[in-house]
N, C-alpha and C. Protein backbone atom coordinates (compact mmCIF):
# COMPACT_ATOMS: atom_id res chain seq x y z
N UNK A 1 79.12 124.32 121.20
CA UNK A 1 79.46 124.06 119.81
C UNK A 1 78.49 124.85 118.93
N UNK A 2 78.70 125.63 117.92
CA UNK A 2 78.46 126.40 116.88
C UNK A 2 77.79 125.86 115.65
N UNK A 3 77.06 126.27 115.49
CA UNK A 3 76.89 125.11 113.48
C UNK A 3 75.79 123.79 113.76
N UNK A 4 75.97 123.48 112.43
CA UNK A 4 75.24 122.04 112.89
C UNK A 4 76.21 120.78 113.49
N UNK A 5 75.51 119.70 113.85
CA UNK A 5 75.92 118.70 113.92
C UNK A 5 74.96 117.60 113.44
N UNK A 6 75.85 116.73 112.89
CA UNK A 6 75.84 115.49 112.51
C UNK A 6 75.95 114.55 113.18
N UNK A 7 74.57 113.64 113.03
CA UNK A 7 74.77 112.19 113.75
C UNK A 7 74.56 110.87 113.12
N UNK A 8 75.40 110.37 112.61
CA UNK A 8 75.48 109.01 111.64
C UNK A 8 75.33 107.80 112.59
N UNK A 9 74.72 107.21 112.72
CA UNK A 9 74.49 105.93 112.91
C UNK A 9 74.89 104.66 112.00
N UNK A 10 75.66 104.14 111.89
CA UNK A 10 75.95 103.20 111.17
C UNK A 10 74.96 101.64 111.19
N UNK A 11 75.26 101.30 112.36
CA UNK A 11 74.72 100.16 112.59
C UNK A 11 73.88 100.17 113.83
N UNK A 12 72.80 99.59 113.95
CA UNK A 12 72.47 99.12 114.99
C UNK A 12 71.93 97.24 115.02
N UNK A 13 72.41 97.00 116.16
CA UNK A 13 72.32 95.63 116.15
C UNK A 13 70.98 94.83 117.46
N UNK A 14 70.36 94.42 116.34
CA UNK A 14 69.07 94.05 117.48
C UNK A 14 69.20 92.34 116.96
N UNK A 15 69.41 91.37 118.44
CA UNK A 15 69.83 89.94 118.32
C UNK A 15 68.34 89.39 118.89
N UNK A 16 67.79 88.17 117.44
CA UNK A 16 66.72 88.13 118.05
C UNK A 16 65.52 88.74 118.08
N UNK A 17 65.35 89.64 117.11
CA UNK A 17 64.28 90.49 116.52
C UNK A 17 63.94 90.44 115.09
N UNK A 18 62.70 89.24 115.17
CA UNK A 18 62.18 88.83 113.59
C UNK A 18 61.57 90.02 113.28
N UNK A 19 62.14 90.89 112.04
CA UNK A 19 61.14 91.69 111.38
C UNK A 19 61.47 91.74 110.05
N UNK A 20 60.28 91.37 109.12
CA UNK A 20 60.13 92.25 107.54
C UNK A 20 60.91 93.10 107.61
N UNK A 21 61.10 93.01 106.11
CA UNK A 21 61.53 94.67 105.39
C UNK A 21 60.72 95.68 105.44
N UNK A 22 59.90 95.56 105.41
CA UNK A 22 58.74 96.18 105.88
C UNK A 22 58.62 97.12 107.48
N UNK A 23 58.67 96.02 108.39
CA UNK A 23 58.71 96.21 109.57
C UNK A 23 60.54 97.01 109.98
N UNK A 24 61.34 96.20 109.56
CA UNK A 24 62.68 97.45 109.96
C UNK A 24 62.72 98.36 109.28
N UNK A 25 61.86 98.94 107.82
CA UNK A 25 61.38 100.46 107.55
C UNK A 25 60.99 101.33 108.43
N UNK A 26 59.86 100.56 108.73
CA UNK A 26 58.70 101.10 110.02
C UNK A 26 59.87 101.80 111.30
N UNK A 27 60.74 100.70 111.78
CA UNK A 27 61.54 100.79 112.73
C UNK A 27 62.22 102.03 112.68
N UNK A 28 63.03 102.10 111.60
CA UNK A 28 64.12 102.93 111.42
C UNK A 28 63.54 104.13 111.09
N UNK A 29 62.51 104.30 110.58
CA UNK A 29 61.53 105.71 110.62
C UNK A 29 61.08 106.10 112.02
N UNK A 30 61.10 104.93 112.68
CA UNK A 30 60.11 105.63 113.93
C UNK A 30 61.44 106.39 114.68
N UNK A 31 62.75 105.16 114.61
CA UNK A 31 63.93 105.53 115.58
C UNK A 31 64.69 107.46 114.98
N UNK A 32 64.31 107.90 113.98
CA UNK A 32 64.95 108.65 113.70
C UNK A 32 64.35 109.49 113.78
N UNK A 33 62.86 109.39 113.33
CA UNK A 33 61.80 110.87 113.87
C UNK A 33 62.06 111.26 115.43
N UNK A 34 61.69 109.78 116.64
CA UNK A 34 62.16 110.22 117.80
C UNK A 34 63.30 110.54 118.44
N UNK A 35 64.46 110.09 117.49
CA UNK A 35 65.70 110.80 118.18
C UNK A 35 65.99 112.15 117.42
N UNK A 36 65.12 112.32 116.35
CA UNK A 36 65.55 114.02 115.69
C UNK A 36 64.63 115.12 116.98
N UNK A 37 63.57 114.14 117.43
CA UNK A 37 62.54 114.93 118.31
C UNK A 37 63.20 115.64 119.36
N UNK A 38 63.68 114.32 120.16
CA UNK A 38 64.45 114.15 121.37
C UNK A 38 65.91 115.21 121.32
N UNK A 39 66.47 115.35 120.23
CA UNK A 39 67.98 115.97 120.30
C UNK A 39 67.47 117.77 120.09
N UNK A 40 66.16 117.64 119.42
CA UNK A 40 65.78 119.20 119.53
C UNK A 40 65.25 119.77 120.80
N UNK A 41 64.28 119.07 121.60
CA UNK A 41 63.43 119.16 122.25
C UNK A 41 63.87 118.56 123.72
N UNK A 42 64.52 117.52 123.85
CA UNK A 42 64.87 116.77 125.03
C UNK A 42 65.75 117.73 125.33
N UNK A 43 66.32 116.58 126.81
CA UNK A 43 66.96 117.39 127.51
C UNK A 43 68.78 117.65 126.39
N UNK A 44 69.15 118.68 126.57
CA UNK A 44 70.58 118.77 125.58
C UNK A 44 71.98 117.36 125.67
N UNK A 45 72.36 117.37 125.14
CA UNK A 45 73.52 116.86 124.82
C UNK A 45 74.51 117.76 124.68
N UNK A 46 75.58 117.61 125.64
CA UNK A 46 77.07 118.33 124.85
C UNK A 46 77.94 118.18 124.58
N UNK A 47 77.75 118.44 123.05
CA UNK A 47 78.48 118.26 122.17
C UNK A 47 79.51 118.63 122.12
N UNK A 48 80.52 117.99 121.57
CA UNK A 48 82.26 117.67 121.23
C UNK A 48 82.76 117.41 119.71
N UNK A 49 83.63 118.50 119.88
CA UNK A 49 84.29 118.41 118.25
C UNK A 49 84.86 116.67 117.94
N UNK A 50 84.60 115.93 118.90
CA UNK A 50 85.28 114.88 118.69
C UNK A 50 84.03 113.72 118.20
N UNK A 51 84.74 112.18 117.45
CA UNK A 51 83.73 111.80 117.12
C UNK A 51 83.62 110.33 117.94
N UNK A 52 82.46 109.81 118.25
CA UNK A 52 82.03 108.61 118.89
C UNK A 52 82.51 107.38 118.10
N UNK A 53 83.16 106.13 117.97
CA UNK A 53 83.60 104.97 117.23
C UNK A 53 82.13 104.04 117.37
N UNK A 54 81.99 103.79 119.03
CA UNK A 54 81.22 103.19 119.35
C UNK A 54 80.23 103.76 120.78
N UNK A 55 78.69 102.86 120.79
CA UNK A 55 78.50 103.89 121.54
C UNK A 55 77.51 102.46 121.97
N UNK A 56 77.23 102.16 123.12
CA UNK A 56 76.76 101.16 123.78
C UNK A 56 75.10 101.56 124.65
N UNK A 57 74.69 101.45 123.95
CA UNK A 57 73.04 101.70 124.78
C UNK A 57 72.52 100.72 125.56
N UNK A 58 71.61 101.16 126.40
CA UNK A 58 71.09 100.07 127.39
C UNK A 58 69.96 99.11 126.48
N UNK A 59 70.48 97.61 126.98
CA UNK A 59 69.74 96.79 126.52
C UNK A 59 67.69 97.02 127.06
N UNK A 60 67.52 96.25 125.92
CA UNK A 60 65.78 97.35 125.84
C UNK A 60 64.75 95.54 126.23
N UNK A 61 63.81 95.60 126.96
CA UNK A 61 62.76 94.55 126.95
C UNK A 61 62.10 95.10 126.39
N UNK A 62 61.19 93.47 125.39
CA UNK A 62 60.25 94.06 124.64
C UNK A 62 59.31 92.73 124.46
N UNK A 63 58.27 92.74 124.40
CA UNK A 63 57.40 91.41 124.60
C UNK A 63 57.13 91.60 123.00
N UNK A 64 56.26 89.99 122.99
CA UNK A 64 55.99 89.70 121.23
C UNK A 64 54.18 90.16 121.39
N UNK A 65 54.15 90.30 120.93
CA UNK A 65 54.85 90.73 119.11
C UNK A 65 55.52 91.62 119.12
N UNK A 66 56.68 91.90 118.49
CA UNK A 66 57.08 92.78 118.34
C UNK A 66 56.25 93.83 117.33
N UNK A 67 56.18 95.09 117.99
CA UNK A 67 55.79 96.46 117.58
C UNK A 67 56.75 97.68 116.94
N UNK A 68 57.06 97.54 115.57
CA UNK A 68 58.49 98.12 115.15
C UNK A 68 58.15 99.57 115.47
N UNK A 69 57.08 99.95 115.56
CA UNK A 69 57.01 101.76 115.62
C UNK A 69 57.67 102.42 117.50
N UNK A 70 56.63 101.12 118.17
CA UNK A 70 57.01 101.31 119.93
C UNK A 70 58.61 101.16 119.85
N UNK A 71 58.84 100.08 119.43
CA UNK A 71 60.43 99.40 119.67
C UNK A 71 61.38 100.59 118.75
N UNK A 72 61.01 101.07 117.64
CA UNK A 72 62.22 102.11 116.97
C UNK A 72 62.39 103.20 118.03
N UNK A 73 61.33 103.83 118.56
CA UNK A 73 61.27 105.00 119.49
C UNK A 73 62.08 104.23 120.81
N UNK A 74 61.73 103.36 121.16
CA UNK A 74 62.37 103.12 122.20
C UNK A 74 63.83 102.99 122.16
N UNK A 75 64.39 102.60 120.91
CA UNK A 75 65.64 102.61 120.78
C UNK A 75 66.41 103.79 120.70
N UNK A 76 65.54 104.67 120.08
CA UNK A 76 65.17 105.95 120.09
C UNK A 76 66.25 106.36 121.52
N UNK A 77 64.98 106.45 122.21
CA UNK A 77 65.60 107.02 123.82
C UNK A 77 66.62 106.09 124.39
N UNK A 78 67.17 105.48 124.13
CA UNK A 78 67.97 104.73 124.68
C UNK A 78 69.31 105.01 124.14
N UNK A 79 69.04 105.15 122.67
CA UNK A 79 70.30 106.04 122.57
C UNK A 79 70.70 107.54 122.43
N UNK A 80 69.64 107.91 122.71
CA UNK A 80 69.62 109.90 123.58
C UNK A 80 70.02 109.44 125.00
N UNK A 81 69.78 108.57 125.68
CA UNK A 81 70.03 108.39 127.01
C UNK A 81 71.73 108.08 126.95
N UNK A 82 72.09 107.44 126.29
CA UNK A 82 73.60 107.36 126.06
C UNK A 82 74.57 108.24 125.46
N UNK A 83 73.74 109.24 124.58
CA UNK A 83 74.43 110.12 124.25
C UNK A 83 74.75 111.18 125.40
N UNK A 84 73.79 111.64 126.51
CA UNK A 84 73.59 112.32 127.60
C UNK A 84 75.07 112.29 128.39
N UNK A 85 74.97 110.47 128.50
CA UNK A 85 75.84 110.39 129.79
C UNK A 85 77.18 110.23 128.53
N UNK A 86 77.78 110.06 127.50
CA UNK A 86 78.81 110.01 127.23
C UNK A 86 79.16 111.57 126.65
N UNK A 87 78.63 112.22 127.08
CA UNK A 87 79.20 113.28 126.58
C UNK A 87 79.39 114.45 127.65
């Protein structure tokens, strides 16, 4: 594939994870620096003119306290790891 691509994330759903506004800032900064890292630098993805509805990542362990910077990155790779195999 040619050009850029675009990756929108709409939602992600974490059941069971007390965090501030504060703390899902933290999160969602960490998850997007490491998956902008990961999609440059990791191993490739290939890409399809077509678009994903839904996309199911592997459920993640995580002990308390929760750590929104560890836990965004980790979500991070988990959904580079799903993008890998669905494409």
């Amino acid at each position: 594939m040619n050009g850029p691509v675009q990756l929108h994330i709409e939602r992600i759903v974490l059941d069971g994870v007390p965090l501030s506004r504060a703390e899902a800032a933290q999160l969602r900064g960490a998850l997007e620096a490491e998956l902008a890292r990961l999609l440059a630098h990791g191993p490739r993805v290939a890409w399809t003119d077509t678009a994903l509805h839904s996309l199911r990542a592997p459920a993640l362990a995580f002990g308390a306290p929760v750590r929104p910077l560890e836990l965004g990155r980790a979500i991070a790779h988990s959904v580079h790891a799903s993008l890998l195999r669905g494409s």
